[in-house]
N, C-alpha and C. Protein backbone atom coordinates (compact mmCIF):
# COMPACT_ATOMS: atom_id res chain seq x y z
N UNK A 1 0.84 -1.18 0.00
CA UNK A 1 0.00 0.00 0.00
C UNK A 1 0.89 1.24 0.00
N UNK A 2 0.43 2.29 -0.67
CA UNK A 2 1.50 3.17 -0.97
C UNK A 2 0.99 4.37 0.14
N UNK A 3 1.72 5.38 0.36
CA UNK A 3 1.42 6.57 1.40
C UNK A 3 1.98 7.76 0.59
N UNK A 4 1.22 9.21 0.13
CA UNK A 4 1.17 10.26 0.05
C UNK A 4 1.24 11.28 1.13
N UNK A 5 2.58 11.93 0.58
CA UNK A 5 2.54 13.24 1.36
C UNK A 5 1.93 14.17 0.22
N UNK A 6 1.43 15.45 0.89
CA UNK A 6 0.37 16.26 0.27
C UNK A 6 1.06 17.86 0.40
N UNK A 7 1.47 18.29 -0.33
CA UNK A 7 1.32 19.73 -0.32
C UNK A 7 0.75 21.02 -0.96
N UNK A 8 0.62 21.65 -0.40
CA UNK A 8 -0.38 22.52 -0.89
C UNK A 8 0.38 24.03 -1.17
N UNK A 9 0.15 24.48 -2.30
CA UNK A 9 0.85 26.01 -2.81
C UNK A 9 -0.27 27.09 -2.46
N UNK A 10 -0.54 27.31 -1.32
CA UNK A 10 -1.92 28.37 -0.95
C UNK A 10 -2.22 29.64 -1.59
N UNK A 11 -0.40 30.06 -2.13
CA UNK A 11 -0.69 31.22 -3.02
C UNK A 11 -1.13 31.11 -4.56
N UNK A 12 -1.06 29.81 -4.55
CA UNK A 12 -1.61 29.46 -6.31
C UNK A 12 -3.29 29.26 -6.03
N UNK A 13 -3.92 28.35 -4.57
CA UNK A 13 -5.01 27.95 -4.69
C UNK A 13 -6.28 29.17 -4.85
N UNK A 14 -7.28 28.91 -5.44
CA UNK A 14 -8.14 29.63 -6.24
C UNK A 14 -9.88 29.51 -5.03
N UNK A 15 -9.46 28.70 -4.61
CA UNK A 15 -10.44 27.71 -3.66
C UNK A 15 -11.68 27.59 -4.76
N UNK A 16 -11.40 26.81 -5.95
CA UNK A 16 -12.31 26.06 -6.91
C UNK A 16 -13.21 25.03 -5.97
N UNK A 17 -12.29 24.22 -4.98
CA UNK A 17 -12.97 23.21 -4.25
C UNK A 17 -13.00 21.97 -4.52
N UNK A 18 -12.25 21.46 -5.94
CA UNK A 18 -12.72 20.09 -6.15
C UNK A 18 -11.77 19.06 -5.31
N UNK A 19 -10.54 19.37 -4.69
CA UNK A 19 -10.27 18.36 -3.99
C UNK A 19 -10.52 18.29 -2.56
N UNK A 20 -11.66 18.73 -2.07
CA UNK A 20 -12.84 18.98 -1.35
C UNK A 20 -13.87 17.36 -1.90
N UNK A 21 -14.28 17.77 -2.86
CA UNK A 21 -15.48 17.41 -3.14
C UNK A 21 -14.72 15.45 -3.92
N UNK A 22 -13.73 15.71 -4.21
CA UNK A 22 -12.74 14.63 -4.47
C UNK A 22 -12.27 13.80 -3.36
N UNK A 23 -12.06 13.83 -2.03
CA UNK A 23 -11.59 13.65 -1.25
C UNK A 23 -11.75 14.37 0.24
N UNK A 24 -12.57 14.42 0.70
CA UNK A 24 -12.99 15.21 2.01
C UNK A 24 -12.37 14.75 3.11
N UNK A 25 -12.35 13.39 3.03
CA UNK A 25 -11.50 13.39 4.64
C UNK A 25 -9.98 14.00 4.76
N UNK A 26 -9.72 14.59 3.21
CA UNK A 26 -8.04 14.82 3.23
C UNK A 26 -7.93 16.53 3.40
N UNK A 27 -8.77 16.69 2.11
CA UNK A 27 -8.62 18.20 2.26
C UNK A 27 -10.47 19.06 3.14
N UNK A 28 -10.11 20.71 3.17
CA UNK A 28 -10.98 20.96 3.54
C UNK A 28 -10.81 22.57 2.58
N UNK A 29 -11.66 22.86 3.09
CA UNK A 29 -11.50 24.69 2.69
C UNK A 29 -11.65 25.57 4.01
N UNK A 30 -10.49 26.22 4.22
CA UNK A 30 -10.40 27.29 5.38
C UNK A 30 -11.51 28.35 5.40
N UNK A 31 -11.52 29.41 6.89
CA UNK A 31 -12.65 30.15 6.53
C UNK A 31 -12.30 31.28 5.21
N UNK A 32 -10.85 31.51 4.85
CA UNK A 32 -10.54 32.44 3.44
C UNK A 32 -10.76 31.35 2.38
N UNK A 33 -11.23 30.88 2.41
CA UNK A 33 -11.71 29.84 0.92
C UNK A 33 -10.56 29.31 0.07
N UNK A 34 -9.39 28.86 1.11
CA UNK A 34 -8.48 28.21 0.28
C UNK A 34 -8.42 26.71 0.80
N UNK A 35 -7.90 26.22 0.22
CA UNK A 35 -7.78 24.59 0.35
C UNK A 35 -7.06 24.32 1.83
N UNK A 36 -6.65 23.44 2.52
CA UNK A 36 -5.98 23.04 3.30
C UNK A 36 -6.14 21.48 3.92
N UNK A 37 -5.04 20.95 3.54
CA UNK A 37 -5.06 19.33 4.09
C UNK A 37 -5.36 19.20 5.50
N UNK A 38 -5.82 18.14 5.79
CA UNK A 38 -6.21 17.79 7.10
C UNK A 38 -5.45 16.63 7.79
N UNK A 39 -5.00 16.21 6.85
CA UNK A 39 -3.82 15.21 7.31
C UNK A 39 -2.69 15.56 6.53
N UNK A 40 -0.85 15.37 6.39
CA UNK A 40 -0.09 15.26 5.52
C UNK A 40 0.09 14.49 4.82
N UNK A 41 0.07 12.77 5.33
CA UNK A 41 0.54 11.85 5.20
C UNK A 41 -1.01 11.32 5.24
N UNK A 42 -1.41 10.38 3.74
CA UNK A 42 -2.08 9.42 4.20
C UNK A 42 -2.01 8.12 2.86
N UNK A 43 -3.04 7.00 3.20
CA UNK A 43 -2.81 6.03 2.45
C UNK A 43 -3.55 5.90 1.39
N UNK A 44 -4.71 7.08 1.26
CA UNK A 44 -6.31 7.32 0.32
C UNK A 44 -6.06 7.50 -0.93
N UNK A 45 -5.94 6.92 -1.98
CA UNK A 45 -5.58 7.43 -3.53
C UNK A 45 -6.15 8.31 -4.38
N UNK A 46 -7.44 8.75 -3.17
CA UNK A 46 -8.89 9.87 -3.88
C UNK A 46 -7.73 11.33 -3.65
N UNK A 47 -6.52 11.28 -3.42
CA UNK A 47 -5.98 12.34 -3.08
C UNK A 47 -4.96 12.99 -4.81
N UNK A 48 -4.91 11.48 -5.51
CA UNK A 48 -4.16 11.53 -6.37
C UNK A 48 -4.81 12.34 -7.42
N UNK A 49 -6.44 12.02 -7.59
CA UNK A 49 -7.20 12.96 -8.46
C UNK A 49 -7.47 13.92 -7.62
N UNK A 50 -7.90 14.26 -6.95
CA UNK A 50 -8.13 15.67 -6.40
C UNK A 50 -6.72 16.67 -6.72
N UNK A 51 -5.65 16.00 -6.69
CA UNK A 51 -4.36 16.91 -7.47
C UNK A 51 -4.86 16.90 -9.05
N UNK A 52 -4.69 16.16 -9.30
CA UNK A 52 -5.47 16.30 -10.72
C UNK A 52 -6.09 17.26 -11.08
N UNK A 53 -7.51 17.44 -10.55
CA UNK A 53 -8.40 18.13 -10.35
C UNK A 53 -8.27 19.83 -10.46
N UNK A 54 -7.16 19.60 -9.61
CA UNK A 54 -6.87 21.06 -9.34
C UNK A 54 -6.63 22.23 -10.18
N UNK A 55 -7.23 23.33 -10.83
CA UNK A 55 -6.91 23.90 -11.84
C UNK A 55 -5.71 24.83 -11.84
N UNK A 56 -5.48 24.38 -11.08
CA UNK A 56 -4.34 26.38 -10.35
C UNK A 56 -3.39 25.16 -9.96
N UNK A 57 -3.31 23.85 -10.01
CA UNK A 57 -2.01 23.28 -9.95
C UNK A 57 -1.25 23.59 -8.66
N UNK A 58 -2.29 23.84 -7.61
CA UNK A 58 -1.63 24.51 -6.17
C UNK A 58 -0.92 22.47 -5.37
N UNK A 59 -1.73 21.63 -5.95
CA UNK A 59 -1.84 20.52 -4.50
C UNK A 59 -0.64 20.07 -5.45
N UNK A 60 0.16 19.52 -4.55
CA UNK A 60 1.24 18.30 -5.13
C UNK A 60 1.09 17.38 -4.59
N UNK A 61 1.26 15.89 -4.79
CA UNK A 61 1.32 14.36 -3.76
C UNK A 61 2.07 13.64 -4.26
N UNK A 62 2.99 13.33 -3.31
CA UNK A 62 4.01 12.63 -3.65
C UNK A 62 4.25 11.15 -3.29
N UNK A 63 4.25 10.28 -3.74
CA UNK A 63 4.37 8.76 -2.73
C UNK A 63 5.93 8.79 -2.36
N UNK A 64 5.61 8.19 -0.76
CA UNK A 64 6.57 8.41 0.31
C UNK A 64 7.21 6.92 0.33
N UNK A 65 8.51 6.53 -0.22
CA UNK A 65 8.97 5.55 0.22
C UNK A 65 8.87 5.13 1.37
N UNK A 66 8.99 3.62 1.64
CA UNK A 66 9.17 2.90 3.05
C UNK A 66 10.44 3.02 3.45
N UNK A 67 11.00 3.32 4.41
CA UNK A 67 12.55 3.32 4.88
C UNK A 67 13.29 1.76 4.89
C-alpha cells in the first residue's frame, strides 16, 4: 500500500474546491476559501485525483517511500 505526502501552494489555490469534493477526509476549505489538508501523510488514492483536479495546480502528492 502506498502513502502520500500532500502539499499545498496556498498562493496558487483559487479555492475552486474540487479536492474537497474529491476527497474530504483529506482536504478541507479554510474560513478564506483556500484549500488546506487535514492530514499530511495518508494512504487514500482519492488524493491523487483531487491533485489532478486542481486547476491552479496549487496541491502536489508525492508517494513516500518505506525506509
Amino acid at each position: 500500500m502506498s502513502t502520500y505526502r500532500i502539499t499545498i501552494d496556498r498562493s496558487l489555490c483559487s479555492g475552486f474546491g474540487s479536492c474537497v469534493e474529491l476527497s474530504p477526509g483529506v482536504f478541507r476549505l479554510d474560513p478564506g476559501g483556500k484549500a488546506a489538508a487535514v492530514v499530511v501523510e495518508t494512504d487514500d488514492p482519492s488524493v491523487l485525483d483531487a491533485a489532478d483536479s486542481c486547476p491552479m495546480g496549487a496541491i502536489v502528492v508525492e508517494e513516500v517511500q518505506a525506509a
